[in-house]
C-alpha atoms as a PDB file:
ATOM      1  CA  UNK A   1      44.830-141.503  11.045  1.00  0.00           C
ATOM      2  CA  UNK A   2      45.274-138.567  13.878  1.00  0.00           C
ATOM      3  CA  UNK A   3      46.235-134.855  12.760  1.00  0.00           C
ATOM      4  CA  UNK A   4      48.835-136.038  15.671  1.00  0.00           C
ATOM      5  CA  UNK A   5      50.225-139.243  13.957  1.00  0.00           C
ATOM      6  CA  UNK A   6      53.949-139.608  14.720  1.00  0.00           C
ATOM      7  CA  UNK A   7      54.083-136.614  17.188  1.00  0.00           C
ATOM      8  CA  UNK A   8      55.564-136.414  20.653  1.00  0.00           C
ATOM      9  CA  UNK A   9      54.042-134.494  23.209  1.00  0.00           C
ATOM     10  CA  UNK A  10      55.626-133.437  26.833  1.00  0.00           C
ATOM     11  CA  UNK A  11      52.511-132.023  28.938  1.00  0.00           C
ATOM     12  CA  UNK A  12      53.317-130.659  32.599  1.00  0.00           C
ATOM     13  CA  UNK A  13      50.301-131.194  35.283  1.00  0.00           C
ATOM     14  CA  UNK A  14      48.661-133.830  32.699  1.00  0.00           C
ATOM     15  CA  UNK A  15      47.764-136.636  35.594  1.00  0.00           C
ATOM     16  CA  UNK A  16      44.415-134.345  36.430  1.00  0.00           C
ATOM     17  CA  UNK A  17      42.585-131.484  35.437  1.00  0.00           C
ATOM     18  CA  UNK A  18      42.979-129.802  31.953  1.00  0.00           C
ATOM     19  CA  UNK A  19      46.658-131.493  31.368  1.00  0.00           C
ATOM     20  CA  UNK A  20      44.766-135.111  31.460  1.00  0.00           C
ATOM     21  CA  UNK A  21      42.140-134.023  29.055  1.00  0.00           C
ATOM     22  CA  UNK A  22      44.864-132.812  26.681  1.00  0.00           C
ATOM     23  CA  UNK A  23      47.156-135.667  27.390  1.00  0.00           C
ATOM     24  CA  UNK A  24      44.059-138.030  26.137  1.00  0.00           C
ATOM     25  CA  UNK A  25      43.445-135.873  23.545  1.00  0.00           C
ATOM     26  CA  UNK A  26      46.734-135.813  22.039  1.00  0.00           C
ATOM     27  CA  UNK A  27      47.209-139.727  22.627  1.00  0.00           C
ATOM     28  CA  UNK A  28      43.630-140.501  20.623  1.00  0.00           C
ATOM     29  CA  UNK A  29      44.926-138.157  17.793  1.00  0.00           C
ATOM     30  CA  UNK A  30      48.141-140.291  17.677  1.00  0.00           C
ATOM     31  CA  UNK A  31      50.655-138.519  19.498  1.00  0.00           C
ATOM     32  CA  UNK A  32      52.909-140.617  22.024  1.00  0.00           C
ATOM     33  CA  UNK A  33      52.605-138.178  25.369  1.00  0.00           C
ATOM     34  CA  UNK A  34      54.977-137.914  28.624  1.00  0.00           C
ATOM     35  CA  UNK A  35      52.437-137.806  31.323  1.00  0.00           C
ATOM     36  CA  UNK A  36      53.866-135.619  34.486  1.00  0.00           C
ATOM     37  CA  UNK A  37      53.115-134.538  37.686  1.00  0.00           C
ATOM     38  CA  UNK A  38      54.230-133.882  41.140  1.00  0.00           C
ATOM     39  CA  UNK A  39      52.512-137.374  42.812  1.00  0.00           C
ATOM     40  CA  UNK A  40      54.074-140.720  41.622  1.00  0.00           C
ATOM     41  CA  UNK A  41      51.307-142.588  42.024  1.00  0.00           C
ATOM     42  CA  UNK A  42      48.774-140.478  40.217  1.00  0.00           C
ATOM     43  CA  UNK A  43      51.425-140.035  37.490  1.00  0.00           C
ATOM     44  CA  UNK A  44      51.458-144.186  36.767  1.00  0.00           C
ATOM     45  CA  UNK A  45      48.191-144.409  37.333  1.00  0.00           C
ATOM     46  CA  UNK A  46      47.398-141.943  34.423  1.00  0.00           C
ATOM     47  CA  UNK A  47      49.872-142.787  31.797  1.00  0.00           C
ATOM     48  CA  UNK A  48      48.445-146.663  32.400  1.00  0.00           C
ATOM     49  CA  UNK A  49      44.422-145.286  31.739  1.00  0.00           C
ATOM     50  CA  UNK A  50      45.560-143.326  28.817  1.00  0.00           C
ATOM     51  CA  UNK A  51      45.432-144.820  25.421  1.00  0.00           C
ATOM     52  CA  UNK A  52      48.264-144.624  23.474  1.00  0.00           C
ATOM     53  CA  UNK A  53      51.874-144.372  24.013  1.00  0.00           C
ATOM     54  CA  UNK A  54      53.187-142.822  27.421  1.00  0.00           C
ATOM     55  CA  UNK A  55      56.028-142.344  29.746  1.00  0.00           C
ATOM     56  CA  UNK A  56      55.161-141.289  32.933  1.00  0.00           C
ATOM     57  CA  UNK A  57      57.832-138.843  34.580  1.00  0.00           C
ATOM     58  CA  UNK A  58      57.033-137.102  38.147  1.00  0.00           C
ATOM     59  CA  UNK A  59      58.502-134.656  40.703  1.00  0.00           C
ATOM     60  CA  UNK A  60      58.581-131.460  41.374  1.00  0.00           C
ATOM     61  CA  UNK A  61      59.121-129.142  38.468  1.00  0.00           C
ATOM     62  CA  UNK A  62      60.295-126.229  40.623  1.00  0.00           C
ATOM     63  CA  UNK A  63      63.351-128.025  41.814  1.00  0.00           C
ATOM     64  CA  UNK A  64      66.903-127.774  39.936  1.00  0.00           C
ATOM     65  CA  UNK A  65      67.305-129.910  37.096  1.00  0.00           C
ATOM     66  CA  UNK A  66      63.982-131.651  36.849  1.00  0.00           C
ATOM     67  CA  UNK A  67      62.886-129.602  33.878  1.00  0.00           C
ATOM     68  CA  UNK A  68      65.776-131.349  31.886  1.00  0.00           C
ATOM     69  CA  UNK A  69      65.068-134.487  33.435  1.00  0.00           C
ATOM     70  CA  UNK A  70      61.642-134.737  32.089  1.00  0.00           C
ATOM     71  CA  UNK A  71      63.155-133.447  28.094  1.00  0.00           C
ATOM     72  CA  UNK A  72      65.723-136.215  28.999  1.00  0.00           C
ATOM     73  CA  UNK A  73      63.568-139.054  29.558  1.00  0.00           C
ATOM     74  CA  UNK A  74      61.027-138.206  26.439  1.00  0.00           C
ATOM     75  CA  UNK A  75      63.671-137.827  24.364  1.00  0.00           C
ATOM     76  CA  UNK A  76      65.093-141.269  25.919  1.00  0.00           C
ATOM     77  CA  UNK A  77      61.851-142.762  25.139  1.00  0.00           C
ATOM     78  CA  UNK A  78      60.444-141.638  21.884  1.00  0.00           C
ATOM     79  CA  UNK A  79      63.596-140.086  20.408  1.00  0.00           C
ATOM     80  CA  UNK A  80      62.552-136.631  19.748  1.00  0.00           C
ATOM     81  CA  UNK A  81      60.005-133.902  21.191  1.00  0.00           C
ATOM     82  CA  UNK A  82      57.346-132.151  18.949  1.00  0.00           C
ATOM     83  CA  UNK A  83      55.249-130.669  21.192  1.00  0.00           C
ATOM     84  CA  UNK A  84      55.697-128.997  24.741  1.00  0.00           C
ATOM     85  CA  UNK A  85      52.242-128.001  26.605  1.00  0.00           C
ATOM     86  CA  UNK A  86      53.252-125.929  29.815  1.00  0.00           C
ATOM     87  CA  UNK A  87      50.451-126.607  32.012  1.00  0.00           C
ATOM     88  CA  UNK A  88      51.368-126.794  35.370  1.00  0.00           C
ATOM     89  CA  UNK A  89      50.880-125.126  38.317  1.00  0.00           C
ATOM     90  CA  UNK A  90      48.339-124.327  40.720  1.00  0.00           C
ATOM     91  CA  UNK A  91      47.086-121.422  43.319  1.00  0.00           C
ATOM     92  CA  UNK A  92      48.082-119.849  46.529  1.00  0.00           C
ATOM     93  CA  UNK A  93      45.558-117.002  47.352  1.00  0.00           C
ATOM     94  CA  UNK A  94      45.633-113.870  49.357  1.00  0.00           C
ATOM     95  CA  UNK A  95      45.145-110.469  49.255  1.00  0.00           C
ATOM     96  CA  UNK A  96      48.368-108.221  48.508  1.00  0.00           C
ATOM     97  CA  UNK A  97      49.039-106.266  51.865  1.00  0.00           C
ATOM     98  CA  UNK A  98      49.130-109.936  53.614  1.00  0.00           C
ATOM     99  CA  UNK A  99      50.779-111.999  51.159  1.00  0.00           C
ATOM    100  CA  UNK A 100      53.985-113.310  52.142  1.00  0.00           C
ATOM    101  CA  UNK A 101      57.203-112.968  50.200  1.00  0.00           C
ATOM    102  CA  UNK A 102      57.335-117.339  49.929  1.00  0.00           C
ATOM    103  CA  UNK A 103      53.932-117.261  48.971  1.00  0.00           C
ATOM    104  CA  UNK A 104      54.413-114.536  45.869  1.00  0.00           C
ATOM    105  CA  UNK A 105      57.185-116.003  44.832  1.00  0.00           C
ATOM    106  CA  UNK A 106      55.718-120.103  44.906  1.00  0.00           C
ATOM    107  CA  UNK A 107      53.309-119.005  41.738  1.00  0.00           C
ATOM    108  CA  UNK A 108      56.719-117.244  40.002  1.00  0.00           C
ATOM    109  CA  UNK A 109      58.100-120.133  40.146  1.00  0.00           C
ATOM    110  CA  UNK A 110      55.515-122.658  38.835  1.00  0.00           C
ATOM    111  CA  UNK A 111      54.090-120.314  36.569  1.00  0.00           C
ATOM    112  CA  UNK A 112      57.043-118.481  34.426  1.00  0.00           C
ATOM    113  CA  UNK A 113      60.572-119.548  35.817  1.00  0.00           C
ATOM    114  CA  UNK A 114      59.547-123.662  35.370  1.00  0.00           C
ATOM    115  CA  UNK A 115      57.965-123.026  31.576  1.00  0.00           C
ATOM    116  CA  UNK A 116      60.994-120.834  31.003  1.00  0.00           C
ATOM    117  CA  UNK A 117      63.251-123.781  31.764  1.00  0.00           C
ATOM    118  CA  UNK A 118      61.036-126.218  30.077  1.00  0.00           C
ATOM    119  CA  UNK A 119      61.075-124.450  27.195  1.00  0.00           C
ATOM    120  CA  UNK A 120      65.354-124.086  27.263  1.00  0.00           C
ATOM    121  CA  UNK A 121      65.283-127.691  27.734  1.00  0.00           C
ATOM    122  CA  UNK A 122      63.210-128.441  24.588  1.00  0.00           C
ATOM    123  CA  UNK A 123      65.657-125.959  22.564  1.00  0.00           C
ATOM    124  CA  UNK A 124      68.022-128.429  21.259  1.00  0.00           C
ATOM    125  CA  UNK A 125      65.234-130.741  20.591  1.00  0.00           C
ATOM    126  CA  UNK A 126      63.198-128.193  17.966  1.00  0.00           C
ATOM    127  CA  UNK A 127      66.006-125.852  17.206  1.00  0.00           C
ATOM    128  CA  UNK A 128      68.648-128.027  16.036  1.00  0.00           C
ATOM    129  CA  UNK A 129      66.183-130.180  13.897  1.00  0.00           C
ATOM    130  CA  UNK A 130      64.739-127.119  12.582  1.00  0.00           C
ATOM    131  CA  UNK A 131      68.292-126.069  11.305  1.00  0.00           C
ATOM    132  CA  UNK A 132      68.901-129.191   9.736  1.00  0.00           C
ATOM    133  CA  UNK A 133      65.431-129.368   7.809  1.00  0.00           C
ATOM    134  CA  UNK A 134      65.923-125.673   6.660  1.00  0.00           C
ATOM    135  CA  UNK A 135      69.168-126.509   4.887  1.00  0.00           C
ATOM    136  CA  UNK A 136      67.441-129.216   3.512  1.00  0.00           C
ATOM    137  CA  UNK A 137      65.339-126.778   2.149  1.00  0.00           C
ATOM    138  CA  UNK A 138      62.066-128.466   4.116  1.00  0.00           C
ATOM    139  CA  UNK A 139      59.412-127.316   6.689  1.00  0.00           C
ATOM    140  CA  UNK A 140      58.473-128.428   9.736  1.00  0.00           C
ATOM    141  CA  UNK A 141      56.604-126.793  12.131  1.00  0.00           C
ATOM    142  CA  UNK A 142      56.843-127.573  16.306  1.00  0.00           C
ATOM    143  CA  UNK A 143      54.752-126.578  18.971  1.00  0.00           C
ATOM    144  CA  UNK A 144      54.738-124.582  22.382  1.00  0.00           C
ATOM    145  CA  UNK A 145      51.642-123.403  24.075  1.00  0.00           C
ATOM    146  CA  UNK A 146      51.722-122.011  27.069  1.00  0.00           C
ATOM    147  CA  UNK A 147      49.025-122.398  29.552  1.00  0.00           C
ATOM    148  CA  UNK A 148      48.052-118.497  30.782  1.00  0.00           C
ATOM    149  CA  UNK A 149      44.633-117.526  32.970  1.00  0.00           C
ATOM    150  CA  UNK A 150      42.544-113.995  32.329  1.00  0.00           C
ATOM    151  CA  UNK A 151      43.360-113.511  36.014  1.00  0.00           C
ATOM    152  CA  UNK A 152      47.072-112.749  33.796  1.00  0.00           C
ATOM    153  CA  UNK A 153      45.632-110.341  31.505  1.00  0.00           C
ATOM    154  CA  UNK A 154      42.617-108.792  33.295  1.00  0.00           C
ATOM    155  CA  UNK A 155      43.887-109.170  36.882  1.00  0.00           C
ATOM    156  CA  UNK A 156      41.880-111.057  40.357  1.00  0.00           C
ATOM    157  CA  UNK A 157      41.015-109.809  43.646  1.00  0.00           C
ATOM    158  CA  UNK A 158      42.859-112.031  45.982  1.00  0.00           C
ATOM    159  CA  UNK A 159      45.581-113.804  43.579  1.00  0.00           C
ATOM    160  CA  UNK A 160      47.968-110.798  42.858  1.00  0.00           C
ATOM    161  CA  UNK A 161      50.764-113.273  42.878  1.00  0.00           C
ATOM    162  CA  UNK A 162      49.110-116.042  40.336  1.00  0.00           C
ATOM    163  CA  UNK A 163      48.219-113.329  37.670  1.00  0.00           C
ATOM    164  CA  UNK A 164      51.215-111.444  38.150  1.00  0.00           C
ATOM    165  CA  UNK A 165      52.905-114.733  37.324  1.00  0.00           C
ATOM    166  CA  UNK A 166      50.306-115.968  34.613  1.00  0.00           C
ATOM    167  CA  UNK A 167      51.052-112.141  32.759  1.00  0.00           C
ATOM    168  CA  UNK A 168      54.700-113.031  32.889  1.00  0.00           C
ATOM    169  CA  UNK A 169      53.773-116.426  30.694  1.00  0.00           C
ATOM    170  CA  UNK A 170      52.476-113.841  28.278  1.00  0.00           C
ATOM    171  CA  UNK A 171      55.637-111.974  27.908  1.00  0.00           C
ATOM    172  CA  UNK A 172      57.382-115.463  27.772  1.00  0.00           C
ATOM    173  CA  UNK A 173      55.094-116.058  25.260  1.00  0.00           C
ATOM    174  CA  UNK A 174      55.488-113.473  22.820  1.00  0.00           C
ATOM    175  CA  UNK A 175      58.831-113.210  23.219  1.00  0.00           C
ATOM    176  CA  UNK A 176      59.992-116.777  22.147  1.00  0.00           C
ATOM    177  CA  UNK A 177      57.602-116.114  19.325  1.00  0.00           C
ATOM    178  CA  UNK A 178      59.970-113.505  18.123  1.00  0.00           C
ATOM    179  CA  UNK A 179      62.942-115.529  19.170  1.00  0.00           C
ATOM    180  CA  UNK A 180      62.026-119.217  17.603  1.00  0.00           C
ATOM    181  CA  UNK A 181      59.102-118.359  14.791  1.00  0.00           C
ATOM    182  CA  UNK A 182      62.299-118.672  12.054  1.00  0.00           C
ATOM    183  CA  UNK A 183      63.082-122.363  13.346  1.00  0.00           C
ATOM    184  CA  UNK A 184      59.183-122.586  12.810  1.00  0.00           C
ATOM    185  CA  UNK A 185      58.299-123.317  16.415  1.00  0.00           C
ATOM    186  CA  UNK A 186      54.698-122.032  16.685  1.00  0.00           C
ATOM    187  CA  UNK A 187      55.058-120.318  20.115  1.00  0.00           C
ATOM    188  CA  UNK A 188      51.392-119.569  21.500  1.00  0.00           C
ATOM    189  CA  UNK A 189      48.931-119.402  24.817  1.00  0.00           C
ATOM    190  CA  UNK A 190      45.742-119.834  25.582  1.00  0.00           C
ATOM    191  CA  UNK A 191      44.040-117.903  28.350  1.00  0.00           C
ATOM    192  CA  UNK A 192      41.526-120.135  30.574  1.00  0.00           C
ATOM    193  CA  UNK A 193      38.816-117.974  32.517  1.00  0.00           C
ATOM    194  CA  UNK A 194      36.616-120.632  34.622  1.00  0.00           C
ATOM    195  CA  UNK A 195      37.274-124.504  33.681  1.00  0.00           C
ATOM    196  CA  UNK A 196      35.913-127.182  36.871  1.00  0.00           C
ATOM    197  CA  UNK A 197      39.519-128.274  38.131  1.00  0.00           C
ATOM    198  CA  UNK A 198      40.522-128.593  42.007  1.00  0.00           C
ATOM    199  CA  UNK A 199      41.511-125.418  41.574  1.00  0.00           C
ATOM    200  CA  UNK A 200      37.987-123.759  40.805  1.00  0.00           C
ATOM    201  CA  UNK A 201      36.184-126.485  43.444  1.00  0.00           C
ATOM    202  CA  UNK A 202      34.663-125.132  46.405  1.00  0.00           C
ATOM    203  CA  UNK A 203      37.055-124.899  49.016  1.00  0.00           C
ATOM    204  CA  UNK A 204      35.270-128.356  50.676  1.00  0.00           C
ATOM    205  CA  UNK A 205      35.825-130.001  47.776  1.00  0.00           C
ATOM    206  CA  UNK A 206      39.171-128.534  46.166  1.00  0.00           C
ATOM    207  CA  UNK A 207      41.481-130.613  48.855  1.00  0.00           C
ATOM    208  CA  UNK A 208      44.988-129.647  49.231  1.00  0.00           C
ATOM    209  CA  UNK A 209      48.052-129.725  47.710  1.00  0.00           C
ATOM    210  CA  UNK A 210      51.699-130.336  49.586  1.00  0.00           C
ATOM    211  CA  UNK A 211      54.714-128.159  48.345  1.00  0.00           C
ATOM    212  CA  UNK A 212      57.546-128.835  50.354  1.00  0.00           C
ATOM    213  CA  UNK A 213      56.366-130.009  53.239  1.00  0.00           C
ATOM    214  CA  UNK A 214      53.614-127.810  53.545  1.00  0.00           C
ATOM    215  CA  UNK A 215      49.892-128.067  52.982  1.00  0.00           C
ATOM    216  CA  UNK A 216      48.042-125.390  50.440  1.00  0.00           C
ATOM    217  CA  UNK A 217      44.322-125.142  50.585  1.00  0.00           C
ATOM    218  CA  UNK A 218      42.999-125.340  47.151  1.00  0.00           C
ATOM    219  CA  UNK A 219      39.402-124.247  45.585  1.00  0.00           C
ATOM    220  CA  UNK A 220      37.656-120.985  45.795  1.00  0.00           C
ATOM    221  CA  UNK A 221      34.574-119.423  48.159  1.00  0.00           C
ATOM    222  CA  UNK A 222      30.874-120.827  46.739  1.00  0.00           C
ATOM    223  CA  UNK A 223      29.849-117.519  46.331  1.00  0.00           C
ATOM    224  CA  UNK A 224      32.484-117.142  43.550  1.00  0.00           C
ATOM    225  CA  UNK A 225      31.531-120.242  42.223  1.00  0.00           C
ATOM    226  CA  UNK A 226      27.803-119.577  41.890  1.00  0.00           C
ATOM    227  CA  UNK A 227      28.610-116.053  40.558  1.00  0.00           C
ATOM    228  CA  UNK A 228      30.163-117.672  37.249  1.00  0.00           C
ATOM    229  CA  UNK A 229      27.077-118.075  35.456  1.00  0.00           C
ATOM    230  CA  UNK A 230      26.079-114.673  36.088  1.00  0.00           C
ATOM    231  CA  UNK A 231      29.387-113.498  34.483  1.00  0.00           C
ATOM    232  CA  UNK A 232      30.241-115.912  31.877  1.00  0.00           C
ATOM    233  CA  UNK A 233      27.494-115.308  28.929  1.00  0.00           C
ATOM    234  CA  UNK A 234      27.712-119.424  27.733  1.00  0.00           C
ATOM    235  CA  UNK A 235      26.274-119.699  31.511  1.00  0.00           C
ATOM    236  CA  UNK A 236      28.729-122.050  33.113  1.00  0.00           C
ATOM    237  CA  UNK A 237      32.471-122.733  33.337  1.00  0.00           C
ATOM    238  CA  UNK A 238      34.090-125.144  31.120  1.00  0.00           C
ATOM    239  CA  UNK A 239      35.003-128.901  31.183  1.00  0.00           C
ATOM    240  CA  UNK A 240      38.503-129.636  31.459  1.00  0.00           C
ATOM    241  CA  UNK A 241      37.888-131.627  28.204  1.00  0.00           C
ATOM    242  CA  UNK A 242      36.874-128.310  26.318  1.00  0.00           C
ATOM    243  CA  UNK A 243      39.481-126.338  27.711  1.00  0.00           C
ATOM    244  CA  UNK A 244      41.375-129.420  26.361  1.00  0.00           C
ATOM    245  CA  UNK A 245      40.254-128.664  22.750  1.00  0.00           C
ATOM    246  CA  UNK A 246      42.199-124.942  22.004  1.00  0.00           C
ATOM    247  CA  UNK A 247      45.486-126.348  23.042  1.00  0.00           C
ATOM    248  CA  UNK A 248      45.310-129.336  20.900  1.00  0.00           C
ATOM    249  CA  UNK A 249      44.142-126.971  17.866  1.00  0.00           C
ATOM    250  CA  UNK A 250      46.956-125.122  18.359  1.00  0.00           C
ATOM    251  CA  UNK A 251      49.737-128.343  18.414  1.00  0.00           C
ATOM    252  CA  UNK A 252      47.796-129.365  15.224  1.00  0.00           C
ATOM    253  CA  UNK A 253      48.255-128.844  12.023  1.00  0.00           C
ATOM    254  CA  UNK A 254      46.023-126.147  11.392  1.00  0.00           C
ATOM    255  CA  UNK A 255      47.039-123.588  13.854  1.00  0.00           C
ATOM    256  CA  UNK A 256      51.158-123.804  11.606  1.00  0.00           C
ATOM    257  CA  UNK A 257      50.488-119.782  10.986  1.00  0.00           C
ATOM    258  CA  UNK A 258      49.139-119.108  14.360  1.00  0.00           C
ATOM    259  CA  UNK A 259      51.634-117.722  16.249  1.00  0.00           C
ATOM    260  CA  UNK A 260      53.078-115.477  18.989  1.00  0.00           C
ATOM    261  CA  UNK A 261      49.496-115.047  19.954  1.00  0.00           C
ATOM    262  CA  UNK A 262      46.862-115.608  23.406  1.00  0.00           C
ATOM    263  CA  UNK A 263      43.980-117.334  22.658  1.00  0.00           C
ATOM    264  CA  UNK A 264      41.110-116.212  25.106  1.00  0.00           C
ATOM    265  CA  UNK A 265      39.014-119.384  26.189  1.00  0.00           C
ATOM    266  CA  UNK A 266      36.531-117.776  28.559  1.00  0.00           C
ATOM    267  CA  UNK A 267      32.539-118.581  27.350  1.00  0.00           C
ATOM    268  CA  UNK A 268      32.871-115.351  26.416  1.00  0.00           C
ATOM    269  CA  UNK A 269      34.013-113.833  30.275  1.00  0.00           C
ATOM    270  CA  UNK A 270      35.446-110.845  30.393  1.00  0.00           C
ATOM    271  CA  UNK A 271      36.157-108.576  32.392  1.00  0.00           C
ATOM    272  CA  UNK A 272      38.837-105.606  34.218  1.00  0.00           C
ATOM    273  CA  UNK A 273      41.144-102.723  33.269  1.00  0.00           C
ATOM    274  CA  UNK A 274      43.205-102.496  30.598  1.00  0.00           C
ATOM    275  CA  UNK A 275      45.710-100.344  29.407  1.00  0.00           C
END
């Protein structure tokens, strides 16, 4: 028995990273999982290694309709959807006063207008359930977590676009809290500081990603990288596989009266201004 027996789980990004951890997370504790990503390939390749049930839907989220698309074909698969991890997305860096208006508003889009539309995709597929089972007089509790970054809520040198976008995902966050906690759709995010993804590999190793024809650099400066243990007081970053654990506590069970809330998942980083 899984706490996710009879669950179904849509996770964006889940072919690498943090969103693969989770996806084989959620498949070991029983939940059948749409695997997505922007590469194909990758896509099949992970939804075939993963055991359990999986549907393996790519493209690129950012475009019109594929947000629905991917709702569509879970729903055309396993009938219903439980669960809806917003995870992907990736970086673009540069400081502010040379940061191009296409490259600000690349991490918008990836980071709060695509889980906005994921999320008004899934609506039908909680809310109108959730109506049903309340006349019924029964409970049953859904799940949204949205994936956010510290670089949201504490701010980062050099990525004033990504953590403008990531603290939009916390106003997203809350505010669907407000909207959907009476259909009881737990609405929550969890804020990563450092987890070892292409996107925190050195900038030899991190590779590059293609958006529309052209090429991103991804990774970050060594320096940075050999700074973390001096800044994050567990001494290292985090596997994707523990940053996987969080997000699957709460879609389980025993996170159904957590809600509306961002759950820092840092080793204990922090670090910045606030308010």
């Amino acid at each position: 028995m899984g706490l996710l027996d009879g669950k179904t789980a849509i996770i964006t990004g889940s072919a690498r990273g943090i969103g693969r951890a989770t996806a084989e997370l959620f498949a070991s504790e029983g939940a059948q999982v749409t695997i997505n990503d922007i590469d194909g390939d990758v896509v099949e390749q992970a939804a075939s290694e993963i055991e359990g049930e999986t549907v393996a839907v790519s493209g690129d989220l950012t475009k019109p309709g594929a947000c629905d698309e991917v709702v569509q074909k879970t729903v055309d698969a396993f009938g219903k959807v439980d669960i809806l991890v917003n995870n992907a997305g990736y970086t673009w860096d540069g400081v502010a006063h040379r940061m191009s208006d296409e490259q600000f508003q690349a991490m918008l889009d990836i980071h709060v207008v695509v889980p906005f539309r994921m999320c008004r995709a899934v609506a039908p597929h909680m809310r109108d359930p959730a109506k049903a089972e309340r006349d019924r007089g029964e409970e049953a509790f859904r799940k949204i977590v949205n994936i956010t970054s510290i670089s949201g809520t504490m701010g980062n040198a050099g990525q004033v676009n990504y953590s403008s976008a990531k603290a939009g995902v916390v106003g997203l966050t809350k505010t669907l809290a407000k909207e959907w906690g009476g259909f009881k759709i737990n609405v929550n995010a969890v804020a990563f500081g450092f987890v070892e993804t292409r996107l925190t590999a050195s900038k030899e190793e991190g590779g590059k990603i293609e958006i529309e024809g052209k090429e991103i650099d991804l990774g970050i400066p060594e320096q940075m990288r050999q700074l973390a243990a001096a800044i994050i007081p567990l001494g290292r970053a985090a596997t994707p596989e523990e940053a996987a654990g969080p997000v699957f506590f709460l879609c389980s069970p025993w996170a159904n009266y957590v809600h509306g809330q961002v759950l820092n998942v840092t080793g204990g980083q922090f670090g910045g201004m606030y308010i």
